[in-house]
Protein backbone atom coordinates (compact mmCIF):
# COMPACT_ATOMS: atom_id res chain seq x y z
CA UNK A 1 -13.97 -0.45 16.74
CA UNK A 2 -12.94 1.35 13.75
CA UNK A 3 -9.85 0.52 12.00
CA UNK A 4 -9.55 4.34 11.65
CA UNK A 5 -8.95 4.66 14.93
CA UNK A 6 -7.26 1.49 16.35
CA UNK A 7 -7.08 -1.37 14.46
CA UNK A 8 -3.96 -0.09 12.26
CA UNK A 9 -2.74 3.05 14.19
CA UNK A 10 1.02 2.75 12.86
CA UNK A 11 -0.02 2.83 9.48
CA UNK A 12 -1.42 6.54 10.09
CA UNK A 13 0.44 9.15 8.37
CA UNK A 14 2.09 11.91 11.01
CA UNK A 15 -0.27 14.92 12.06
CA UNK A 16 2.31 17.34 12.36
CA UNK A 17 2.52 18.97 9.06
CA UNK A 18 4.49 18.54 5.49
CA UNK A 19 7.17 16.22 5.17
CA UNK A 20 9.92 16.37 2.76
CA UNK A 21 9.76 15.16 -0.35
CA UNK A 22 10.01 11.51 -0.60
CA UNK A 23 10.07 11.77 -4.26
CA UNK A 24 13.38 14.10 -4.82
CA UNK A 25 15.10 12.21 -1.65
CA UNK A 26 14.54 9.00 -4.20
CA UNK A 27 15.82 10.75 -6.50
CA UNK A 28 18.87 11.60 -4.75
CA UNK A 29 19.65 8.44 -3.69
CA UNK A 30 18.93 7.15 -6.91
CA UNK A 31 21.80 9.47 -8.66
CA UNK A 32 24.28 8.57 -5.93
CA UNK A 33 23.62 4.44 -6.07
CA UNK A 34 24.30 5.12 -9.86
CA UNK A 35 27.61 6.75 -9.94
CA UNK A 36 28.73 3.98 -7.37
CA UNK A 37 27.83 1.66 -10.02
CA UNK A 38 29.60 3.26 -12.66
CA UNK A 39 32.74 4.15 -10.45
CA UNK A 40 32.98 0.31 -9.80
CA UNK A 41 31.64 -0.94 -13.44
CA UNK A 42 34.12 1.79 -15.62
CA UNK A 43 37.49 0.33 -14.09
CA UNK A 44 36.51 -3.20 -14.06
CA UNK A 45 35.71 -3.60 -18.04
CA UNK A 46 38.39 -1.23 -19.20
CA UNK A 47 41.37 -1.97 -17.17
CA UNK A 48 40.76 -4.96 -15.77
CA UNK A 49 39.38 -6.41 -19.11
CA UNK A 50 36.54 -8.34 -17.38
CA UNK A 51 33.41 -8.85 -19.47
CA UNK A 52 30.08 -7.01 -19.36
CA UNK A 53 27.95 -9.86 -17.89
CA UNK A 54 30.40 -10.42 -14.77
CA UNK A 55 31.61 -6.58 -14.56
CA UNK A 56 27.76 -5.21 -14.45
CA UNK A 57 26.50 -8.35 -11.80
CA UNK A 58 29.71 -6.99 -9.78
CA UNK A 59 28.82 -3.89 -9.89
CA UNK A 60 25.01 -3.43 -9.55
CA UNK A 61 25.47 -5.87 -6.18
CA UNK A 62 27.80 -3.58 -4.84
CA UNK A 63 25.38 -0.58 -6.14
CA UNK A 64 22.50 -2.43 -4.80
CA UNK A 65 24.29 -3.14 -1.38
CA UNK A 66 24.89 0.63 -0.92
CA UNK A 67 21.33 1.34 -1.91
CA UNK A 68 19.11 -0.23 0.77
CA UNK A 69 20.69 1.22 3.71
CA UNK A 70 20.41 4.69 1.78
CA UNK A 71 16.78 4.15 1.10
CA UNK A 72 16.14 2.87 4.54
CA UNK A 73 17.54 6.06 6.42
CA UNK A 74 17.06 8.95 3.57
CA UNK A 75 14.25 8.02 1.35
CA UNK A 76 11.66 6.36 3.65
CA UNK A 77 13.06 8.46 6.52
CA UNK A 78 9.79 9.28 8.96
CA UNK A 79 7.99 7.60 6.31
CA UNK A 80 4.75 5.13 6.97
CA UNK A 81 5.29 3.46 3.51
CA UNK A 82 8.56 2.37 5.69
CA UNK A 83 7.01 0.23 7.49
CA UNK A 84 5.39 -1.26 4.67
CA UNK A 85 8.40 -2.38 2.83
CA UNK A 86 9.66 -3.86 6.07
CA UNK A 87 6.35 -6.01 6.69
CA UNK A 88 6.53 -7.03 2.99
CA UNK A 89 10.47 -7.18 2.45
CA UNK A 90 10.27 -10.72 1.09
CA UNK A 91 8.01 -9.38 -1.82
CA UNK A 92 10.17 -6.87 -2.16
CA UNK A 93 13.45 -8.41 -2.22
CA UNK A 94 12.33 -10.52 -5.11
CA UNK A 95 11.44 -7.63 -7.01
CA UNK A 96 15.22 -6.18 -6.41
CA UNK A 97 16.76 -9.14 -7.53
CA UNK A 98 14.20 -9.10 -10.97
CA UNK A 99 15.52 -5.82 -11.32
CA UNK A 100 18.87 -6.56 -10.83
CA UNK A 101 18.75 -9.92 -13.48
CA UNK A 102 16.95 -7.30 -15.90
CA UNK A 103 20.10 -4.58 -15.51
CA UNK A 104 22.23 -7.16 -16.16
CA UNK A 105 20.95 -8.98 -19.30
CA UNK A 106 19.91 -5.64 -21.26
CA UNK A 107 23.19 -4.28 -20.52
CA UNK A 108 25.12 -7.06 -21.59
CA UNK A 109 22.96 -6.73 -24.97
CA UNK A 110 23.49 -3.54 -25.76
CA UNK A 111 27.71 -4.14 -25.01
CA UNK A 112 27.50 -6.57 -28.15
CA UNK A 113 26.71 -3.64 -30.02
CA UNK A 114 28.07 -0.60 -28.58
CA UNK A 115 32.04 -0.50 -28.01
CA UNK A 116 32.62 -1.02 -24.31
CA UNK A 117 36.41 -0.09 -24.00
CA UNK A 118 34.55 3.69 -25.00
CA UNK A 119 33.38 5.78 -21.52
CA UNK A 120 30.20 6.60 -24.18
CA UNK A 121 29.31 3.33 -24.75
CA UNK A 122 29.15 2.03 -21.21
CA UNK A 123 27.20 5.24 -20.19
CA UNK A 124 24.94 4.59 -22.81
CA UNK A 125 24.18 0.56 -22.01
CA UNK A 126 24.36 1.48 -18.37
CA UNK A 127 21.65 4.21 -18.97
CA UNK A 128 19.34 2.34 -20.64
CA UNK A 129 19.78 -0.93 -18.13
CA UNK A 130 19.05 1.22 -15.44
CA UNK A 131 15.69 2.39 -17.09
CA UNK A 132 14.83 -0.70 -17.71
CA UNK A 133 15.63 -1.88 -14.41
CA UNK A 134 14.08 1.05 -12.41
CA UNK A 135 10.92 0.27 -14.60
CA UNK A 136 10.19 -3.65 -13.39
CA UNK A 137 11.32 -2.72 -9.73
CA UNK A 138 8.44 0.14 -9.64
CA UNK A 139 6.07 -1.70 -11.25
CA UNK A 140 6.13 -4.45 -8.82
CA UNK A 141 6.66 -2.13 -5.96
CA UNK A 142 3.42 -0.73 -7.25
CA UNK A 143 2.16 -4.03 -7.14
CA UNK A 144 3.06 -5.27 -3.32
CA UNK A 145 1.89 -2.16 -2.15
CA UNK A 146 -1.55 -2.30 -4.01
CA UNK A 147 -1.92 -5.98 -2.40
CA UNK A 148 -1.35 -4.46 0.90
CA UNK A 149 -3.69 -2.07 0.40
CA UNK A 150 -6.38 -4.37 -0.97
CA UNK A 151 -5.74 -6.31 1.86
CA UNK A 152 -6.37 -3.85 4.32
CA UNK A 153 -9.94 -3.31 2.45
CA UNK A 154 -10.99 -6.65 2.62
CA UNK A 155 -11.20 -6.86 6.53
CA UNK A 156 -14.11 -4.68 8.08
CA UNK A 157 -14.20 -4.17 11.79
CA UNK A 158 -16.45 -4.94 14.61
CA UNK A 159 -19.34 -2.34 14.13
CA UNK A 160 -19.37 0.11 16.85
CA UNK A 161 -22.53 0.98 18.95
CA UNK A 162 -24.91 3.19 17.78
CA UNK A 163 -25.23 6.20 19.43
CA UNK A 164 -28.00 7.55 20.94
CA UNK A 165 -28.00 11.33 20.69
CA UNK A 166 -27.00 11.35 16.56
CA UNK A 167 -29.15 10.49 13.72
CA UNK A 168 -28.36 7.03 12.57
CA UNK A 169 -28.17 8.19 9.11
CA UNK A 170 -27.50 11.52 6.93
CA UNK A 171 -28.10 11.58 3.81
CA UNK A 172 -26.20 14.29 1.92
CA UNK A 173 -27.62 15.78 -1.66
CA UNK A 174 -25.45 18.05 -3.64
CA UNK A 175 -27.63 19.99 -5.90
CA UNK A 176 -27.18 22.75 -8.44
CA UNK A 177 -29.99 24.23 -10.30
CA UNK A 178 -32.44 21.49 -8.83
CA UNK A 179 -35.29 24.16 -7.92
CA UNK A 180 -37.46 22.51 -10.06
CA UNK A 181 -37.52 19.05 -8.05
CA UNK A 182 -35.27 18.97 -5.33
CA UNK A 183 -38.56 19.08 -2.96
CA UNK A 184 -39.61 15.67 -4.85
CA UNK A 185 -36.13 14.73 -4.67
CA UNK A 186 -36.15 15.13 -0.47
CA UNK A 187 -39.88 13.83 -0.55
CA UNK A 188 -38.56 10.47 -1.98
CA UNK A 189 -35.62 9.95 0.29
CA UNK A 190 -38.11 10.77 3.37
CA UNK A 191 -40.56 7.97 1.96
CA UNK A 192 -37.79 5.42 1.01
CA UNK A 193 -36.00 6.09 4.18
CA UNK A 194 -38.96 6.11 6.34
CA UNK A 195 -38.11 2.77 7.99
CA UNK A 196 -34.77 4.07 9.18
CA UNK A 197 -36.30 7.20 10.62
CA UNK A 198 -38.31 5.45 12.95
CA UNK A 199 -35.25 3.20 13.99
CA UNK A 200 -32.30 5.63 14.81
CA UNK A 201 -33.12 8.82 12.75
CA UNK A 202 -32.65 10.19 9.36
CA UNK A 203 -30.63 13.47 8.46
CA UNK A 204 -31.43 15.01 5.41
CA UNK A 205 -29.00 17.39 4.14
CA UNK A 206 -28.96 19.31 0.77
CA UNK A 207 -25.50 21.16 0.02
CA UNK A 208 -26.52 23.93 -2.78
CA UNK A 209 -23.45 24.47 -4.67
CA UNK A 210 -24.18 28.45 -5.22
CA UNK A 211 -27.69 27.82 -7.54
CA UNK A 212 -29.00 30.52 -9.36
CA UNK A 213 -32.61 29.80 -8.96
CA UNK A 214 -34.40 28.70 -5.57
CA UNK A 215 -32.76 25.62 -4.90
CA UNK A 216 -31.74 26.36 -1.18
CA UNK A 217 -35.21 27.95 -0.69
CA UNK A 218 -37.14 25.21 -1.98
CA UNK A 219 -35.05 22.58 -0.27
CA UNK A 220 -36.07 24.52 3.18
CA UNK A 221 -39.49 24.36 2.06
CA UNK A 222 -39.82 21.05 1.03
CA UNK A 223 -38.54 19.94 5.28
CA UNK A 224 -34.58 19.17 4.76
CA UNK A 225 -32.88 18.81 8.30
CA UNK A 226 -29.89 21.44 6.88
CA UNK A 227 -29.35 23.62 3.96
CA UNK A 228 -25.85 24.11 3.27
CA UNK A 229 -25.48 27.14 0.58
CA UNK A 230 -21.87 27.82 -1.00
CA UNK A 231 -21.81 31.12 -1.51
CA UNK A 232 -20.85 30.76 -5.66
CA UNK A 233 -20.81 27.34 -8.08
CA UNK A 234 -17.44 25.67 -6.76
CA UNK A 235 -18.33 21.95 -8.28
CA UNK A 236 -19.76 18.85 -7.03
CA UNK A 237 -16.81 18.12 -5.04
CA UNK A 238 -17.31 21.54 -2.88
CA UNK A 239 -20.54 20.45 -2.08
CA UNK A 240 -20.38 17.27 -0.86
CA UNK A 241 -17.54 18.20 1.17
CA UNK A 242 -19.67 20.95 3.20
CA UNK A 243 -22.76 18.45 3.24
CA UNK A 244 -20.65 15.60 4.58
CA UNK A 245 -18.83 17.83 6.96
CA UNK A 246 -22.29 19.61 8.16
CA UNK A 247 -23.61 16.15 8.58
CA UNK A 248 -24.03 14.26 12.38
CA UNK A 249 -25.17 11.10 11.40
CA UNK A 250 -23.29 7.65 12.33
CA UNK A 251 -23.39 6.63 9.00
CA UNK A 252 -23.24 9.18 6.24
CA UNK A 253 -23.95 8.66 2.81
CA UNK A 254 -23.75 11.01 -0.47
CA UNK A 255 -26.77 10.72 -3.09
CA UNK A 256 -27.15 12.57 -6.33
CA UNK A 257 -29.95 15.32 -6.37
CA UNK A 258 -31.49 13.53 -9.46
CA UNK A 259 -31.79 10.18 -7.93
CA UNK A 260 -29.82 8.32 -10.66
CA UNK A 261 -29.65 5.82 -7.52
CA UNK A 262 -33.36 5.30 -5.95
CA UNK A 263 -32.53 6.15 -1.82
CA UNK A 264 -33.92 2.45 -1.14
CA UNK A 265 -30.68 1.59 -2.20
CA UNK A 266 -29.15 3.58 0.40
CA UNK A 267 -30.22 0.11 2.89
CA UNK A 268 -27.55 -1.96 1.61
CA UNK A 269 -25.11 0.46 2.16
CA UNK A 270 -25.92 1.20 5.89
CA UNK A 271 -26.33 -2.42 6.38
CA UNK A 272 -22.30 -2.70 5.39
CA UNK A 273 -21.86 0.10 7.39
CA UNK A 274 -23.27 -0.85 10.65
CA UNK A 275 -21.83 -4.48 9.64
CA UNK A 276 -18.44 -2.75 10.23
CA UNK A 277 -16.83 -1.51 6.83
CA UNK A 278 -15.70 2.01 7.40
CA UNK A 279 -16.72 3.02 3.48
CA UNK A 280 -19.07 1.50 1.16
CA UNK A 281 -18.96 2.55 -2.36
CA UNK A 282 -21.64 1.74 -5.17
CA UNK A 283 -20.60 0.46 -8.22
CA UNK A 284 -22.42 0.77 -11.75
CA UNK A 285 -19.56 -1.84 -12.88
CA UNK A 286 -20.33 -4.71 -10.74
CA UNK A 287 -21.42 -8.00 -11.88
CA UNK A 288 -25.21 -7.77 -10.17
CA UNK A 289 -25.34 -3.88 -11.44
CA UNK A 290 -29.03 -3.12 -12.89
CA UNK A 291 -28.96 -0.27 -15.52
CA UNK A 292 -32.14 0.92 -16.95
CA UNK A 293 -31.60 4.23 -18.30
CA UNK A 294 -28.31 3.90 -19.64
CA UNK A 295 -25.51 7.10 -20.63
CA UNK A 296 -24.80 8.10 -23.79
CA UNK A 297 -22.19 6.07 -25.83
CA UNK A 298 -19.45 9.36 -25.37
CA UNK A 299 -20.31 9.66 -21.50
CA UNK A 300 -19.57 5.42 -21.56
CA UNK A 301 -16.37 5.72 -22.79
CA UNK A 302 -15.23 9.07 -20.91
CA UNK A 303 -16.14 6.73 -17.78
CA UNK A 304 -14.34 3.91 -19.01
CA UNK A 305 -11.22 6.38 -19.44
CA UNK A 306 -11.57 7.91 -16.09
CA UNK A 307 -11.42 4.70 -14.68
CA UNK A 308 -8.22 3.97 -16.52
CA UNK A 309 -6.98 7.05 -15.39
CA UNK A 310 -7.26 7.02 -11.88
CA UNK A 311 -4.86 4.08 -12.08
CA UNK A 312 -2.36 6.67 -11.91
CA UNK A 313 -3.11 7.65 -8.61
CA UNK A 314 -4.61 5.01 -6.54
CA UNK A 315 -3.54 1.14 -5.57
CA UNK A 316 -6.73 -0.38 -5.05
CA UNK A 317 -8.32 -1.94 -8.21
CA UNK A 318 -11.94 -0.34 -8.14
CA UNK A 319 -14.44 -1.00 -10.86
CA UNK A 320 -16.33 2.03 -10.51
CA UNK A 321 -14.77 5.38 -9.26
CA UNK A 322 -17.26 7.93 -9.79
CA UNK A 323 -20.56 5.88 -8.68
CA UNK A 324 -22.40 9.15 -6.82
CA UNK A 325 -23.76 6.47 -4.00
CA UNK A 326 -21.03 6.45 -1.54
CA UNK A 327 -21.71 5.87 2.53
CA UNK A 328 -19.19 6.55 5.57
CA UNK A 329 -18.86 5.74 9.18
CA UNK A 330 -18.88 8.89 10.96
CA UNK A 331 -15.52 8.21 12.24
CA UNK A 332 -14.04 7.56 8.50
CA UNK A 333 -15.97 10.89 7.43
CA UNK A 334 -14.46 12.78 9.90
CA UNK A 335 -10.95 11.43 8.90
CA UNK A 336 -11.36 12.20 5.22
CA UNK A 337 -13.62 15.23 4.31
CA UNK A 338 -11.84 17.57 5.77
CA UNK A 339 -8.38 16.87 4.36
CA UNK A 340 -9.65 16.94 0.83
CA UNK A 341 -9.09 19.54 -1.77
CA UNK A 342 -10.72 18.55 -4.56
CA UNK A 343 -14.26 20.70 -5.78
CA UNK A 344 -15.09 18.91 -8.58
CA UNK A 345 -15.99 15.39 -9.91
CA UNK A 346 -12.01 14.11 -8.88
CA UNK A 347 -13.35 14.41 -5.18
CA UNK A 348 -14.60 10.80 -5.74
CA UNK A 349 -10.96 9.98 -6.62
CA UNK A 350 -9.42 11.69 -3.78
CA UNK A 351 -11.33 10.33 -1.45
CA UNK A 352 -10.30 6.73 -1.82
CA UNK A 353 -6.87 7.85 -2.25
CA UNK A 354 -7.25 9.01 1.39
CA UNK A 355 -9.22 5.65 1.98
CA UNK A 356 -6.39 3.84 1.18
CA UNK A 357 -4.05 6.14 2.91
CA UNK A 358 -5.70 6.13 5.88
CA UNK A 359 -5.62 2.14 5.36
CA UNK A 360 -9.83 1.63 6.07
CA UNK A 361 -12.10 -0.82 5.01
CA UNK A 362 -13.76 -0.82 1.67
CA UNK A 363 -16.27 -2.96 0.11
CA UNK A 364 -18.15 -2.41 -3.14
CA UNK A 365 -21.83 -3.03 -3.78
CA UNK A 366 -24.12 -3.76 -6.74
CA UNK A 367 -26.26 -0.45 -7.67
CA UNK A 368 -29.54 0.37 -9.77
CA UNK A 369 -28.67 2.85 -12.13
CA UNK A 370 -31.36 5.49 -14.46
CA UNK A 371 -29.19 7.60 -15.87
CA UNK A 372 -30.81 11.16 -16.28
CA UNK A 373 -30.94 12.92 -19.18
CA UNK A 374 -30.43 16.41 -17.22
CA UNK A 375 -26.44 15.89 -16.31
CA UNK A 376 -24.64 18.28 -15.93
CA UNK A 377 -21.57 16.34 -17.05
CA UNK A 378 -19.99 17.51 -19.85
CA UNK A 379 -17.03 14.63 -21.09
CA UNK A 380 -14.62 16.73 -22.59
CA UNK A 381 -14.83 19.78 -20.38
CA UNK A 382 -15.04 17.29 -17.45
CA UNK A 383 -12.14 14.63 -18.32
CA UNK A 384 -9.57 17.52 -18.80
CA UNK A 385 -10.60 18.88 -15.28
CA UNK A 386 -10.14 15.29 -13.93
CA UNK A 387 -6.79 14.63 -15.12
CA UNK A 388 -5.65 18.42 -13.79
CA UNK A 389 -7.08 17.36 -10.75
CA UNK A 390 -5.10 13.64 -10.90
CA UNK A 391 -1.94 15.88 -11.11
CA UNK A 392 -3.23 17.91 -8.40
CA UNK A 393 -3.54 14.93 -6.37
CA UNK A 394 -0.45 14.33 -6.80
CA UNK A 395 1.22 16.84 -5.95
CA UNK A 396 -1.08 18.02 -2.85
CA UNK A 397 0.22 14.16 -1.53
CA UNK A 398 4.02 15.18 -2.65
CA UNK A 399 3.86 18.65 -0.31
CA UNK A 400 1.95 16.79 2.80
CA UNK A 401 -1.04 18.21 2.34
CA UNK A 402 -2.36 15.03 3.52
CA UNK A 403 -0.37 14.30 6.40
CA UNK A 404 -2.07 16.87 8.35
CA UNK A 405 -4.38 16.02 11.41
CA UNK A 406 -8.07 16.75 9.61
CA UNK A 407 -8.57 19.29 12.50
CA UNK A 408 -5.92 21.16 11.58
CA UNK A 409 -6.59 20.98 7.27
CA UNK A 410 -10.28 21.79 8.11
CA UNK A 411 -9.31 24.86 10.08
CA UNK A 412 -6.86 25.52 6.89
CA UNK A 413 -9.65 25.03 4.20
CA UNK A 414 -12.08 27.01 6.33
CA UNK A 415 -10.01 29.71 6.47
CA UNK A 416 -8.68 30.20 2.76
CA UNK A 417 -12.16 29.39 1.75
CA UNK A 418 -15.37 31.24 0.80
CA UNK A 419 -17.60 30.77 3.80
CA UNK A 420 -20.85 29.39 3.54
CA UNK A 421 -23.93 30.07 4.81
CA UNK A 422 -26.21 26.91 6.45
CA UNK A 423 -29.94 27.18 7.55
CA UNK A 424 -32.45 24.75 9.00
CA UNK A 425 -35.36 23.43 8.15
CA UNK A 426 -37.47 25.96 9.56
CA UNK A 427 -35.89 28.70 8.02
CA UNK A 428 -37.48 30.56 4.76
């Protein structure tokens, strides 16, 4: 049974649309838990002459008193994240009281320097005791919920049955401008593969993302199951998405068009699959990774920085992001693909954001990596895209974009979408 489905079904995010912003109901709260702790801090050093240390530990108690019930009703209101700062509240309680010991130290510092009987000067100690405090608590928020998350990943399911009446495997390729070998590309993946098509099925899928040249032709030619044509060049991202949402396969995995990743390596990921993790990703970082053709020394580093980046967004502590070997159980496809957004290379990224939102199994696995000379990744171009799309993330998550049931953000993206066309293998 998946844990999509079952084995975590409070931790699913609501299906009925947008909810307000968690961020500026924080924020809110925050301003309000603030001015109690000046109202109560202001009186007790300058007319009741009590000193900073005892006057700020009285008053960001009472502040801090005020503040849970506030964040418990306004800020994680109809929230899932609620739930997991109340299965985790000892964690978090010791990061409240850290925060709390760090309000009241640097504010007592700065008092020894700054004159406290002023309204400027305790405004001024306060504000920067409350940025330092609000700093540690996130951080180890950030923390707790990153172990929960990682925690989640760690436990795969029982594998589900196989069906009988769907391919046991797809195997998406985006491709743009791959005329030239996409029909050795699809020959390989039929002869690598060959052992799984005669036990359960093999789906082969190509998702043109709007070629020029005769890449969707070809690919008919050449026997592919499905041909999924966008309609103009959207990015990679675009074209897995329609490949991985054409696809009907119990286990569905995406594989770039110039087999950077030989298909044979495709077997370990199934075998995770069908072993019961709901997403396997490949990773060119892990310890057993093989590289023989290795990127250029620029492309290395804008990796390296993309994977720093992505910290931004997502909890889980991945070594390899943008590995373009990644497998699904259908029912973790289905959940995904259709909520994401993304057409470019930050798909990868916003796909385990909604892994980890959707709290399913992960597990990485060693890859062998030839890294073509033919990319179509450009660093620069590509690592400002990523980090608009990071923001983008963001945001879509901060307007609910994500909370949406994925039958109701397919039927969305379908319709404020270019539509594409999809043809068989039979067609010419």
């Amino acid at each position: 049974m998946s844990t999509l489905a079952s084995d975590h079904p409070e931790g699913q995010l609501p299906a009925s649309g947008p909810s307000p912003n968690r961020v500026q109901r924080f924020a809110v709260v925050g301003v309000l838990v603030t001015l109690v702790d000046l109202v109560v801090l202001v009186p007790l050093i300058r007319h009741w002459g009590i000193d900073a240390f005892t006057a700020d530990l009285l008053s960001v108690s009472i502040a801090t008193i005020v503040s849970l019930p506030l964040h418990r009703l306004v800020t994680l209101a109809n929230s899932p994240t609620r739930r997991w700062f109340e299965d985790h509240a000892g964690s978090y309680l010791a990061a409240l009281i850290g925060s709390l010991a760090v309000d009241v130290v640097v504010f007592t510092v700065f008092t020894q320097a700054l004159d406290v009987r002023s309204v400027h000067g305790l405004v001024i100690s306060k504000a920067v005791s409350v940025a330092a405090a609000l700093l540690i608590r996130a951080t180890a928020y950030r923390s707790v919920l990153g172990a929960v998350v990682r925690s989640d990943q760690f436990v795969p399911s029982e594998p589900p049955p196989l069906p009988g009446d769907v391919p046991r495997l797809s195997v998406v390729i985006p491709a743009y401008q791959e005329g030239d070998r996409i029909a050795a590309t699809i020959d390989e993946v039929r002869s690598q593969l060959a052992g799984v098509a005669e036990r359960g099925g093999v789906e082969v899928i190509v998702a043109d993302d709007g070629s020029a040249d005769e890449t969707s032709l070809r690919a008919t030619n050449a026997g592919a199951d499905l041909v999924v044509t966008l309609p103009e060049n959207q990015g990679k991202g675009a074209a897995v998405r329609a490949g991985m949402q054409a696809a009907s396969g119990s286990t569905r995995v995406f594989l770039d068009a110039d087999l950077a990743y030989s298909p044979d390596q495709v077997l370990k990921l199934l075998a995770q699959t069908e072993a019961g993790w709901d997403v396997v990703v490949g990773s060119r970082k892990h310890t057993a990774t093989t590289t023989l053709v290795r990127a250029g020394r620029l492309r290395q580093l804008g990796s390296r920085a993309i994977n720093v980046l992505t910290s931004l967004v997502l909890l889980g502590r991945y070594r390899d992001t943008q590995c373009g070997l990644k497998a699904f159980r259908a029912d973790a496809a289905d959940a995904i693909f259709p909520l994401t957004h993304i057409d470019r290379f930050a798909l990868d990224i916003e796909v385990l954001y909604l892994v980890e939102r959707k709290r399913l199994s992960l597990t990485e696995v060693p890859v062998q990596v030839a890294n073509s000379e033919r990319s179509t990744v450009r660093v620069f171009r590509d690592t400002a895209r990523l980090l608009r799309d990071l923001v983008r993330i963001r945001v879509l998550a901060r307007n609910g974009d994500y909370d949406l049931a994925p039958s109701v953000a397919g039927s969305a993206a379908s319709s404020g979408s270019d539509s594409t066309s999809t043809v068989g293998s039979s067609a010419v």
